[in-house]
PDB file of N, CA and C in Angstrom:
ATOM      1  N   UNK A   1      62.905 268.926 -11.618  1.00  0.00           N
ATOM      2  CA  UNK A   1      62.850 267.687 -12.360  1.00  0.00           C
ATOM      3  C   UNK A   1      64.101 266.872 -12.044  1.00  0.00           C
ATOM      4  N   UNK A   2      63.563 265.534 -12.043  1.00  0.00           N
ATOM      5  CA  UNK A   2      65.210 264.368 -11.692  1.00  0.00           C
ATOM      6  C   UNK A   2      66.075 264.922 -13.115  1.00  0.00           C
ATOM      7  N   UNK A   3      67.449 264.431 -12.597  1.00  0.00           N
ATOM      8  CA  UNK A   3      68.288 264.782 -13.513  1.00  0.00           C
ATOM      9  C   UNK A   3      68.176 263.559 -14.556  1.00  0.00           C
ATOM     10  N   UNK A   4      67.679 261.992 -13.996  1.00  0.00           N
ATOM     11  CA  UNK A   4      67.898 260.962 -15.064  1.00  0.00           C
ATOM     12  C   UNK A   4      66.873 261.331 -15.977  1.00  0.00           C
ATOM     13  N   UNK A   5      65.598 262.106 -15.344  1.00  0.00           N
ATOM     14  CA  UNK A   5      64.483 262.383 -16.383  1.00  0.00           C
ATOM     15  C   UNK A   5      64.962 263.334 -17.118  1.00  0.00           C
ATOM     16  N   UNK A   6      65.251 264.279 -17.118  1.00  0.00           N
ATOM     17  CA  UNK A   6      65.788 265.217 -17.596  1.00  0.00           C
ATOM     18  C   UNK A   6      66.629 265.133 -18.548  1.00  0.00           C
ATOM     19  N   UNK A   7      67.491 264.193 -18.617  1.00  0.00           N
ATOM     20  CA  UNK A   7      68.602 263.487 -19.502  1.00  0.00           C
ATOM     21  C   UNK A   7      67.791 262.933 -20.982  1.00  0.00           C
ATOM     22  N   UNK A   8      66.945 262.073 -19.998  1.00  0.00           N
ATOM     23  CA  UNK A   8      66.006 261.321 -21.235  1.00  0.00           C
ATOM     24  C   UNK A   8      64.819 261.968 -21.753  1.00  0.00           C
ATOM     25  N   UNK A   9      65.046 262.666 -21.397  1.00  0.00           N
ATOM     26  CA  UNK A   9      63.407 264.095 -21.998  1.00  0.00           C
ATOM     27  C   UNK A   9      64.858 264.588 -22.780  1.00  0.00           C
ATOM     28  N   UNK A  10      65.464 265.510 -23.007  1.00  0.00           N
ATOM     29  CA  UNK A  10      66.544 266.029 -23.417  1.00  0.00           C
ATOM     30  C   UNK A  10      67.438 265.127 -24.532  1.00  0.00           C
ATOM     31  N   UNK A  11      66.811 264.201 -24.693  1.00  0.00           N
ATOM     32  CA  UNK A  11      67.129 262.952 -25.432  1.00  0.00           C
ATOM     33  C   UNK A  11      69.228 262.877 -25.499  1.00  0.00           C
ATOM     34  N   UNK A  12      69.675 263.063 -24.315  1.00  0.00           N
ATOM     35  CA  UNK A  12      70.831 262.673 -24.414  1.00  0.00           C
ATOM     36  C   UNK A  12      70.857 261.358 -23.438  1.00  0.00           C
ATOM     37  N   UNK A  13      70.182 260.653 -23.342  1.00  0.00           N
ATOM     38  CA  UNK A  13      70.320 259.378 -22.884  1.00  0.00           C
ATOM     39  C   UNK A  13      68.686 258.387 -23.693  1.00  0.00           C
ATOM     40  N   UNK A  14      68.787 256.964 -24.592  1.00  0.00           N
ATOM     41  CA  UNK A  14      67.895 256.612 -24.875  1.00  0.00           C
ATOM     42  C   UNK A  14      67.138 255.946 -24.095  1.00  0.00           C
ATOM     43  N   UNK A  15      67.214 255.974 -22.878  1.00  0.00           N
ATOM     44  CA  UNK A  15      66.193 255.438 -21.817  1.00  0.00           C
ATOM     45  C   UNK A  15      66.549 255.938 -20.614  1.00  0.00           C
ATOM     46  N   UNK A  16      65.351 255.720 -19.551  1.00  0.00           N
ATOM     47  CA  UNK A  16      65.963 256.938 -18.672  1.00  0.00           C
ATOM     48  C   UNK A  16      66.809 255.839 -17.428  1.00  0.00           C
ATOM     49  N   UNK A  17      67.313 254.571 -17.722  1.00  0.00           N
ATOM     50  CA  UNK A  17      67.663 253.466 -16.731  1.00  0.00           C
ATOM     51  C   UNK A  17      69.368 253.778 -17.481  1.00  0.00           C
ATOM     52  N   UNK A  18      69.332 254.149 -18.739  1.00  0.00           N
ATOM     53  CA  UNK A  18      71.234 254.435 -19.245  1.00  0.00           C
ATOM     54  C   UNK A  18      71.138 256.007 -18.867  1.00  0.00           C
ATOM     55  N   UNK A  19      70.452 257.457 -18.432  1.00  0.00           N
ATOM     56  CA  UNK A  19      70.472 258.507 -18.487  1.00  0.00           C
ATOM     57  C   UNK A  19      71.301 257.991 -16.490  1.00  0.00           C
ATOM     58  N   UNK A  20      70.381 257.327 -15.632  1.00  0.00           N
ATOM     59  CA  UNK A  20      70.845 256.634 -14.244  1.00  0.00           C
ATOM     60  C   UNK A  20      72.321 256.535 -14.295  1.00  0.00           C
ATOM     61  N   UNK A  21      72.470 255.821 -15.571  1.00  0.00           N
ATOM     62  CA  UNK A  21      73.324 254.834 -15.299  1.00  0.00           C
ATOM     63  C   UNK A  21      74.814 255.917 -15.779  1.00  0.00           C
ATOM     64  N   UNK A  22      74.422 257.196 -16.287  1.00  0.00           N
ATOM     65  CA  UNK A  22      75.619 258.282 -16.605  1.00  0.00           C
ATOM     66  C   UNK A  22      75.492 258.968 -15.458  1.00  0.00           C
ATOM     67  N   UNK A  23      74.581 259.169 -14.529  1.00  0.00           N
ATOM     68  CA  UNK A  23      74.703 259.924 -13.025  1.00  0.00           C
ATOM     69  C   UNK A  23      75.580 258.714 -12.245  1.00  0.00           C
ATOM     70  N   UNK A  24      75.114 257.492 -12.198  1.00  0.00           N
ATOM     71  CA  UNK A  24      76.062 256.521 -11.310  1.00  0.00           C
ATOM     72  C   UNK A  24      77.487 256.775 -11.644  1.00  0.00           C
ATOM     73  N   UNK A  25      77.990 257.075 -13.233  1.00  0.00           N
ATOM     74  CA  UNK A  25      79.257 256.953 -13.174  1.00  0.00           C
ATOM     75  C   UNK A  25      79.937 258.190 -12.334  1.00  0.00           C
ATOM     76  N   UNK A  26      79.376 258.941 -11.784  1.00  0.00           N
ATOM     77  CA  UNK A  26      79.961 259.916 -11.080  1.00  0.00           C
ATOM     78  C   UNK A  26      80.995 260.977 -11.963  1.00  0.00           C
ATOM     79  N   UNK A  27      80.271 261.174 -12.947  1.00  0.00           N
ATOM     80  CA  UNK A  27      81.107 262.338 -13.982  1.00  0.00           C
ATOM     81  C   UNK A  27      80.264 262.689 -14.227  1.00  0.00           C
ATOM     82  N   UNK A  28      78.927 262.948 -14.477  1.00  0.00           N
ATOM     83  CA  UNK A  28      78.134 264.361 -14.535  1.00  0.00           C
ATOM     84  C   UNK A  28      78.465 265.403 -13.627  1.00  0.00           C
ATOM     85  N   UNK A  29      78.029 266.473 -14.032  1.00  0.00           N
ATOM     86  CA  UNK A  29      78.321 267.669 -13.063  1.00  0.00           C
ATOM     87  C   UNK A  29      77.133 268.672 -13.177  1.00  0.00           C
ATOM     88  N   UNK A  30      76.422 269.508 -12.387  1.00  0.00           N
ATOM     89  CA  UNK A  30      75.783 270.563 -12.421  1.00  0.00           C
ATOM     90  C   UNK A  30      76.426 271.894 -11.673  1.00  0.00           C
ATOM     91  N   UNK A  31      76.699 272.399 -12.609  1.00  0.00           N
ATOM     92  CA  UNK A  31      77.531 274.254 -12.527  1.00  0.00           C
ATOM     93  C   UNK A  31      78.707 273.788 -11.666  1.00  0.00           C
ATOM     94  N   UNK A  32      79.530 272.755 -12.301  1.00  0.00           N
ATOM     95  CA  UNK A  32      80.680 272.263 -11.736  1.00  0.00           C
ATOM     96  C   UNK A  32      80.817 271.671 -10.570  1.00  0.00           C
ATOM     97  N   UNK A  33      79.772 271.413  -9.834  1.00  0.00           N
ATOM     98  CA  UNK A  33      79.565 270.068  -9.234  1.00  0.00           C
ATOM     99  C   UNK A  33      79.159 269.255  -9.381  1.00  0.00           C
ATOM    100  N   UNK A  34      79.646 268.120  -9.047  1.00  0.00           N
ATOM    101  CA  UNK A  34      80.080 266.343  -9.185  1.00  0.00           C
ATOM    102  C   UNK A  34      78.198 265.798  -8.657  1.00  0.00           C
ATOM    103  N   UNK A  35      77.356 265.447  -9.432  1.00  0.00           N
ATOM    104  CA  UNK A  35      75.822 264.853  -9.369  1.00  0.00           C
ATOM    105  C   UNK A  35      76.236 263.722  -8.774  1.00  0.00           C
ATOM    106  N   UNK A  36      75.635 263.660  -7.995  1.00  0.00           N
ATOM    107  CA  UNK A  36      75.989 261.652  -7.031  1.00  0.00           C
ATOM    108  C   UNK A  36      74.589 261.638  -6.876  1.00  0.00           C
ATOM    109  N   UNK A  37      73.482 261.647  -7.145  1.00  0.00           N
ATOM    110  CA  UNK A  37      72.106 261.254  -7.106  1.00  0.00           C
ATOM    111  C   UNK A  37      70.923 261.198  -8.307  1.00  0.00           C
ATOM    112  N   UNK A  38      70.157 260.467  -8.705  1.00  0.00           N
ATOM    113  CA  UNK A  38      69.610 260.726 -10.253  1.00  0.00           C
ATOM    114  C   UNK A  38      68.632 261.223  -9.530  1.00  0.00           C
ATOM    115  N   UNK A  39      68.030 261.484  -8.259  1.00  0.00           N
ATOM    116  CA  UNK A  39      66.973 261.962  -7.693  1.00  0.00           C
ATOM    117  C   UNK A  39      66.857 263.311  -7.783  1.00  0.00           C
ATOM    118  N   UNK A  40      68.650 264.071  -7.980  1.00  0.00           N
ATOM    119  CA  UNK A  40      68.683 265.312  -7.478  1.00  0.00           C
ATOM    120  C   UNK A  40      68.101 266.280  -8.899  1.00  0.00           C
ATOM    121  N   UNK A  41      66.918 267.509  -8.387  1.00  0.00           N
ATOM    122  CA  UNK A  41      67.172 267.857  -8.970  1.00  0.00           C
ATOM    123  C   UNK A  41      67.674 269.117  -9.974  1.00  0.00           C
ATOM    124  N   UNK A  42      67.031 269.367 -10.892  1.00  0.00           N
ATOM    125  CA  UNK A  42      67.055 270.360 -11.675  1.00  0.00           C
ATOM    126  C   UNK A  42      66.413 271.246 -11.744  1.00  0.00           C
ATOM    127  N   UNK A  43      67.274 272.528 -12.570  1.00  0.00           N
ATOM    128  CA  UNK A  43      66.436 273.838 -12.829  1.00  0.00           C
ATOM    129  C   UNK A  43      66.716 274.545 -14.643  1.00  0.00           C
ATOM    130  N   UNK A  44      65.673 275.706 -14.423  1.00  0.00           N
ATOM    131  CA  UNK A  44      66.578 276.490 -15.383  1.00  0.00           C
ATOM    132  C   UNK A  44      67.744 277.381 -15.123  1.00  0.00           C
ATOM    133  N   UNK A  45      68.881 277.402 -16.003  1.00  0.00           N
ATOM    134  CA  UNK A  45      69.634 277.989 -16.094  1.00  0.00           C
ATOM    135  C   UNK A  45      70.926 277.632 -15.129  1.00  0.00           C
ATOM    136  N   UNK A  46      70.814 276.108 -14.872  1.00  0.00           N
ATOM    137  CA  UNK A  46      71.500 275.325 -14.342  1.00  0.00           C
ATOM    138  C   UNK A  46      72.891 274.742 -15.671  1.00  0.00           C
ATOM    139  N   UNK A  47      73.873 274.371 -15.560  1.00  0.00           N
ATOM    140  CA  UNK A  47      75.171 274.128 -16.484  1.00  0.00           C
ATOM    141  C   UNK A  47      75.404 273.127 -16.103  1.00  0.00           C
ATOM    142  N   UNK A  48      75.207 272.018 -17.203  1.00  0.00           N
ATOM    143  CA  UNK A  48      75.552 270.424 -16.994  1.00  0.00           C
ATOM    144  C   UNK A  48      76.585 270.743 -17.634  1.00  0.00           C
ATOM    145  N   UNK A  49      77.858 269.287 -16.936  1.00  0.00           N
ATOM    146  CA  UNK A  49      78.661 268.522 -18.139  1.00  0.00           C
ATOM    147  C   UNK A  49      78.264 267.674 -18.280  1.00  0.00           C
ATOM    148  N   UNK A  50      77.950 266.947 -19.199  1.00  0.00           N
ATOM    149  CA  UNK A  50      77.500 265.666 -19.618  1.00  0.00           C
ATOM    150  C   UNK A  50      78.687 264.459 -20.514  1.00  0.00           C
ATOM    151  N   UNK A  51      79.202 263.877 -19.870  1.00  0.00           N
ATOM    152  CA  UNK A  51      80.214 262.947 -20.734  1.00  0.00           C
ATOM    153  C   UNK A  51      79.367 261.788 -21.145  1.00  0.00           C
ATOM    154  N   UNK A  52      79.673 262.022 -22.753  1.00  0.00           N
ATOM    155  CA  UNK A  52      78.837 260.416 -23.343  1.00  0.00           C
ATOM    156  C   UNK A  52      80.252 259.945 -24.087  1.00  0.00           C
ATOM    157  N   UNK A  53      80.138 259.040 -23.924  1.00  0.00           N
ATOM    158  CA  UNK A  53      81.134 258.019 -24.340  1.00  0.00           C
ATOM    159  C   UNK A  53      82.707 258.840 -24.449  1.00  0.00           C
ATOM    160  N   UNK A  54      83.385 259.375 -26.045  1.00  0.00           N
ATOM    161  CA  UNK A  54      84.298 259.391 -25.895  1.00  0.00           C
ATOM    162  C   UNK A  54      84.170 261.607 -26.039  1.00  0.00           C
ATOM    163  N   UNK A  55      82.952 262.093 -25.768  1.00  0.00           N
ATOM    164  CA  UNK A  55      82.271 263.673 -25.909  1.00  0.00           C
ATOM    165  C   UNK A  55      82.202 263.925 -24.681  1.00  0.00           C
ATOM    166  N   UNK A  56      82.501 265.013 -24.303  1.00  0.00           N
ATOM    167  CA  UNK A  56      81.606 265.791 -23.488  1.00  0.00           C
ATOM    168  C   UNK A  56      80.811 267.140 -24.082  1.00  0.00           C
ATOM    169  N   UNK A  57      79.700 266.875 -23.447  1.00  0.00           N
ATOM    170  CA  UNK A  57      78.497 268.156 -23.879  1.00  0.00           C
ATOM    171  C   UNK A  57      78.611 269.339 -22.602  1.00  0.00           C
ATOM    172  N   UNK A  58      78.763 270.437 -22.886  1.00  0.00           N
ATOM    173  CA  UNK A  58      78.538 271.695 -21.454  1.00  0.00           C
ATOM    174  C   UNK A  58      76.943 272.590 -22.765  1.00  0.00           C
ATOM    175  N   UNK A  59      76.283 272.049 -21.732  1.00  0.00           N
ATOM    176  CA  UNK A  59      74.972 272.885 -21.930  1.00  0.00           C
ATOM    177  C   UNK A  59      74.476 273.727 -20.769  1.00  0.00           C
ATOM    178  N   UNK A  60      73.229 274.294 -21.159  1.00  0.00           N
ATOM    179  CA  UNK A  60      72.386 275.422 -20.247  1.00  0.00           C
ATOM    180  C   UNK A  60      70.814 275.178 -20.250  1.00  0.00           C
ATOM    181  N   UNK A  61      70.469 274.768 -19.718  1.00  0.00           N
ATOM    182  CA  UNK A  61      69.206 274.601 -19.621  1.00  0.00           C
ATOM    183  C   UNK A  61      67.993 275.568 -19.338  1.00  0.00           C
ATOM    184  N   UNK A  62      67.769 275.844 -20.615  1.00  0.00           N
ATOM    185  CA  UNK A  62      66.638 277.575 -20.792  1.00  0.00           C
ATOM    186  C   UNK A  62      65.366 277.088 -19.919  1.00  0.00           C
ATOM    187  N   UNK A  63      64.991 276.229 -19.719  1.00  0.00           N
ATOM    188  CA  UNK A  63      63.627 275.756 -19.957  1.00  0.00           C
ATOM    189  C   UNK A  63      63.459 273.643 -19.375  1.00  0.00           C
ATOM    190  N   UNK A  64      62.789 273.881 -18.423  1.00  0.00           N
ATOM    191  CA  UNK A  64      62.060 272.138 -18.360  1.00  0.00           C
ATOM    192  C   UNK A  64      61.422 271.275 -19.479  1.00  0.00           C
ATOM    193  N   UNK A  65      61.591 270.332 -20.086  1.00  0.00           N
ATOM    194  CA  UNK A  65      61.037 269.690 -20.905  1.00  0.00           C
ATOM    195  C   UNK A  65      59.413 269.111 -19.997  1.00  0.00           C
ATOM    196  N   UNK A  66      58.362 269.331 -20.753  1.00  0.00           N
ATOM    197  CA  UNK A  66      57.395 268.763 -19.975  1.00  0.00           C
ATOM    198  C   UNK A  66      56.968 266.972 -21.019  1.00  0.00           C
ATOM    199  N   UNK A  67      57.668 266.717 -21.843  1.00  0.00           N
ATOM    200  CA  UNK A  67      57.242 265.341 -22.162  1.00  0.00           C
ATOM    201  C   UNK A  67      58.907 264.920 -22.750  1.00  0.00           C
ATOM    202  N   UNK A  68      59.105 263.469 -23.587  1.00  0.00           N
ATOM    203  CA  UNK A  68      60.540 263.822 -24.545  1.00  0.00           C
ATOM    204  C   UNK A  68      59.759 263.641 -25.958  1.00  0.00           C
ATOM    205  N   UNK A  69      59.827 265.134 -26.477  1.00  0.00           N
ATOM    206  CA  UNK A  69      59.001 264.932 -27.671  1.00  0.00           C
ATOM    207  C   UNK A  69      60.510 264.995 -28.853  1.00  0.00           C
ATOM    208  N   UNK A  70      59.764 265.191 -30.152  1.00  0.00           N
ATOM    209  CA  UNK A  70      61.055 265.496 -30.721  1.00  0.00           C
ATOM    210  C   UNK A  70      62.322 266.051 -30.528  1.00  0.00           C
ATOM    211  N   UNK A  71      63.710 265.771 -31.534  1.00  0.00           N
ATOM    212  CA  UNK A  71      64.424 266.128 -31.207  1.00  0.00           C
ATOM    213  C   UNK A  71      64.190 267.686 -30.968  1.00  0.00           C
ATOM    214  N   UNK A  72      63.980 268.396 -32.302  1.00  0.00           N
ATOM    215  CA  UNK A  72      63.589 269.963 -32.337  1.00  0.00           C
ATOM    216  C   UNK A  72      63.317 270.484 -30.685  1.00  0.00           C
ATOM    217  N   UNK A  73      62.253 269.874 -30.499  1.00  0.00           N
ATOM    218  CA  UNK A  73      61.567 270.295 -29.065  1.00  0.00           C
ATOM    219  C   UNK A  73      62.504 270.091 -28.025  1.00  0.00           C
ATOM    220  N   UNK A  74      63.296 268.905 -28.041  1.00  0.00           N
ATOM    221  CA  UNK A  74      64.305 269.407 -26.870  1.00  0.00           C
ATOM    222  C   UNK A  74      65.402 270.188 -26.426  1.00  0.00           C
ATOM    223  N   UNK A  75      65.827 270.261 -28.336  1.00  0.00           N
ATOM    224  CA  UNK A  75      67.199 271.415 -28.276  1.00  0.00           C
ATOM    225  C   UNK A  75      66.154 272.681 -28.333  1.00  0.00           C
ATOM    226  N   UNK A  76      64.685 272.934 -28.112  1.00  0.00           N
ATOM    227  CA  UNK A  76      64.623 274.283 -27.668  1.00  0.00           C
ATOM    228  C   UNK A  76      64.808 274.400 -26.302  1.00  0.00           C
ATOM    229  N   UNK A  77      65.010 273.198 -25.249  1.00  0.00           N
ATOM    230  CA  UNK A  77      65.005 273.695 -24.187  1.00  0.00           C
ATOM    231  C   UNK A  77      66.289 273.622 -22.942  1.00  0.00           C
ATOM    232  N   UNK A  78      67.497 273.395 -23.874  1.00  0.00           N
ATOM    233  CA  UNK A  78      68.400 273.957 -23.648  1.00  0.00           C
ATOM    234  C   UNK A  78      69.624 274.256 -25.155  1.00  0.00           C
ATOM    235  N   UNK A  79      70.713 274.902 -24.391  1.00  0.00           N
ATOM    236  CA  UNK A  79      71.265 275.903 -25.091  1.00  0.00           C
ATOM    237  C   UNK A  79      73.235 275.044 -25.014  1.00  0.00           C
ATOM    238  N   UNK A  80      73.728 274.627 -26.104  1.00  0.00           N
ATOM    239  CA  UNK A  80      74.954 274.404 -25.872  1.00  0.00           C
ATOM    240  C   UNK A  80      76.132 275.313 -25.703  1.00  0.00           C
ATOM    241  N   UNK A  81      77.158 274.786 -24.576  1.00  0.00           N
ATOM    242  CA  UNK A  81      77.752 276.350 -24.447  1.00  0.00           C
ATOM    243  C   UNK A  81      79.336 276.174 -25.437  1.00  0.00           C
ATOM    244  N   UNK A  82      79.495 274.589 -25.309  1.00  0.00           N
ATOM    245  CA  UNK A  82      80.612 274.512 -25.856  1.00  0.00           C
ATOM    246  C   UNK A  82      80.801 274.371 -27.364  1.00  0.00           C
ATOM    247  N   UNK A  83      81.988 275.176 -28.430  1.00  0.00           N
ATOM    248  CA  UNK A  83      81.540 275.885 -29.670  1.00  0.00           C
ATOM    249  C   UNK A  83      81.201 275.237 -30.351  1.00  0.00           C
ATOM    250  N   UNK A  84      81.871 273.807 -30.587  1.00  0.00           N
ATOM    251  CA  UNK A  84      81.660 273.075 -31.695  1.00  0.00           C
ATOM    252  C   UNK A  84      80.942 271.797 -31.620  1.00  0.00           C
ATOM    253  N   UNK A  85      79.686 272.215 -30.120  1.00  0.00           N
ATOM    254  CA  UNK A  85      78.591 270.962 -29.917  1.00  0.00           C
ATOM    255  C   UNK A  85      79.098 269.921 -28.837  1.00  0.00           C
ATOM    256  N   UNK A  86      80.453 269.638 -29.286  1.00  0.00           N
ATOM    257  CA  UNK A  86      81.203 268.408 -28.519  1.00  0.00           C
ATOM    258  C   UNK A  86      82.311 268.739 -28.506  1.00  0.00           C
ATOM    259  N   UNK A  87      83.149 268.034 -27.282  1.00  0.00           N
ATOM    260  CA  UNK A  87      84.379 268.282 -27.662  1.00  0.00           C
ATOM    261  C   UNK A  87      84.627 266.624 -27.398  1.00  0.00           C
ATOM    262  N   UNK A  88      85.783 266.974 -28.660  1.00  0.00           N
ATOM    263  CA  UNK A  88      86.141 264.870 -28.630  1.00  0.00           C
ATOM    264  C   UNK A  88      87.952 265.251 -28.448  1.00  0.00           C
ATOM    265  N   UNK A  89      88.018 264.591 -27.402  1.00  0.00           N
ATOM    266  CA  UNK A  89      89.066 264.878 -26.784  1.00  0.00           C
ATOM    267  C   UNK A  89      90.476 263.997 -27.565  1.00  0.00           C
ATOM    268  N   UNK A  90      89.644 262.730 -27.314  1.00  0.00           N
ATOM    269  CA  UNK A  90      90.942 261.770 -27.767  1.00  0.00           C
ATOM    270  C   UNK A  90      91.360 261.970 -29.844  1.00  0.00           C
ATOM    271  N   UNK A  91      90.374 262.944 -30.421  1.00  0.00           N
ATOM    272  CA  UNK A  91      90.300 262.661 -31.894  1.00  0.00           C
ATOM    273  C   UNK A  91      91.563 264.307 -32.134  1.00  0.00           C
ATOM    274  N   UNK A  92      91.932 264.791 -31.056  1.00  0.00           N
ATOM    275  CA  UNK A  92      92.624 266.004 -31.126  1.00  0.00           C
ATOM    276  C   UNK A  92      93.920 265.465 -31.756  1.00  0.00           C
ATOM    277  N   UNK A  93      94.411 266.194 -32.537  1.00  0.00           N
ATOM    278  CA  UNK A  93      95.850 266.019 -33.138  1.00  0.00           C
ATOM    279  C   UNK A  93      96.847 267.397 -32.094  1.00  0.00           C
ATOM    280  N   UNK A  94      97.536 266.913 -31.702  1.00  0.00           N
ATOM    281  CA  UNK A  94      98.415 267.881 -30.994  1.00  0.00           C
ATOM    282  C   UNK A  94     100.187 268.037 -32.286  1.00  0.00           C
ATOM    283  N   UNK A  95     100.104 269.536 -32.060  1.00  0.00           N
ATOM    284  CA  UNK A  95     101.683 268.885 -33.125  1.00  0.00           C
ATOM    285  C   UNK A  95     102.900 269.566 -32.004  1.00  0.00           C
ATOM    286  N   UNK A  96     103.852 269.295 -32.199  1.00  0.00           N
ATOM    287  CA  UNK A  96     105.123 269.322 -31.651  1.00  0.00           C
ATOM    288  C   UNK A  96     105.628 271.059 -31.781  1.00  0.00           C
ATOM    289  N   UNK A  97     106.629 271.103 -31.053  1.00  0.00           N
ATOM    290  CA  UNK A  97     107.036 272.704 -31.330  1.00  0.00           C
ATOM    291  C   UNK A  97     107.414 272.830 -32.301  1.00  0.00           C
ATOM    292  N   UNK A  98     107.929 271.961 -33.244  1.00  0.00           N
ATOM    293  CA  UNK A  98     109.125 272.300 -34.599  1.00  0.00           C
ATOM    294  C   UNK A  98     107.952 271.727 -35.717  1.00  0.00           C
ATOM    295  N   UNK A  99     106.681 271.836 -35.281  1.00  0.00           N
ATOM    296  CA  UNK A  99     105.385 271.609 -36.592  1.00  0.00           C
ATOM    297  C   UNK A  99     105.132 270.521 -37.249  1.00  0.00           C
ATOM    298  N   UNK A 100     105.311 269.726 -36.663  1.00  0.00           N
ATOM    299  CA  UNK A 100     105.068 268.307 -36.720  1.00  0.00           C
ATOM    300  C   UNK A 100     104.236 267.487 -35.719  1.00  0.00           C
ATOM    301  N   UNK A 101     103.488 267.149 -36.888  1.00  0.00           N
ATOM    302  CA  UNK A 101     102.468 266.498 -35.893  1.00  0.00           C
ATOM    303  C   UNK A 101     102.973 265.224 -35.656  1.00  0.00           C
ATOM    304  N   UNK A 102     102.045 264.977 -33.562  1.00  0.00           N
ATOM    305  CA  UNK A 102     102.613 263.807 -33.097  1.00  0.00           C
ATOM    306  C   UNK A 102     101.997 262.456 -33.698  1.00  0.00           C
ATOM    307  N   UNK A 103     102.519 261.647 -33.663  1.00  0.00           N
ATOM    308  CA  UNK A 103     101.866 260.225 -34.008  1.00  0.00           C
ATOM    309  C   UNK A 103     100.783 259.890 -32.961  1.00  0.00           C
TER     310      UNK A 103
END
């Protein structure tokens, strides 16, 4: 299956012309390589990163979606690997050695 279809069956993109348009930016990845084609495609048990806006998603893909039906139906057909769903990078508080957090 194309990866832009795949995106938008998987409902992490709401149309499959913005699911394109996250392969064009050249930061998707499949099992840590860099996707440069929305043609290319997919399998099971293949490991996307997926960066949406200010998240990245690392999933596993159990299973092909054969339509984009409900949400339910698509998180059965893959599996998130990273713990807490997303990781939001810029919302991280880092604190200092002496326990103080940075501004």
């Amino acid at each position: 299956m194309r990866v832009d279809r795949l995106l938008y069956f998987l409902r992490f993109a709401r149309s499959r012309s913005l699911a394109a348009g996250i392969v064009d930016s050249g930061q998707l990845r499949r099992n840590g390589e860099r996707i440069s084609r929305s043609s290319q495609p997919m399998g099971p048990g293949d490991v996307l990163t997926i960066p949406l806006g200010r998240q990245v998603r690392l999933v596993e893909l159990l299973a092909l979606p054969t339509r984009r039906g409900p949400p339910e139906e698509a998180r059965s057909c893959y599996r998130m690997l990273d713990p807490h769903g997303h990781i939001d990078l810029a919302a991280e508080k880092t604190q200092s050695p002496r326990g103080h957090a940075d501004p």
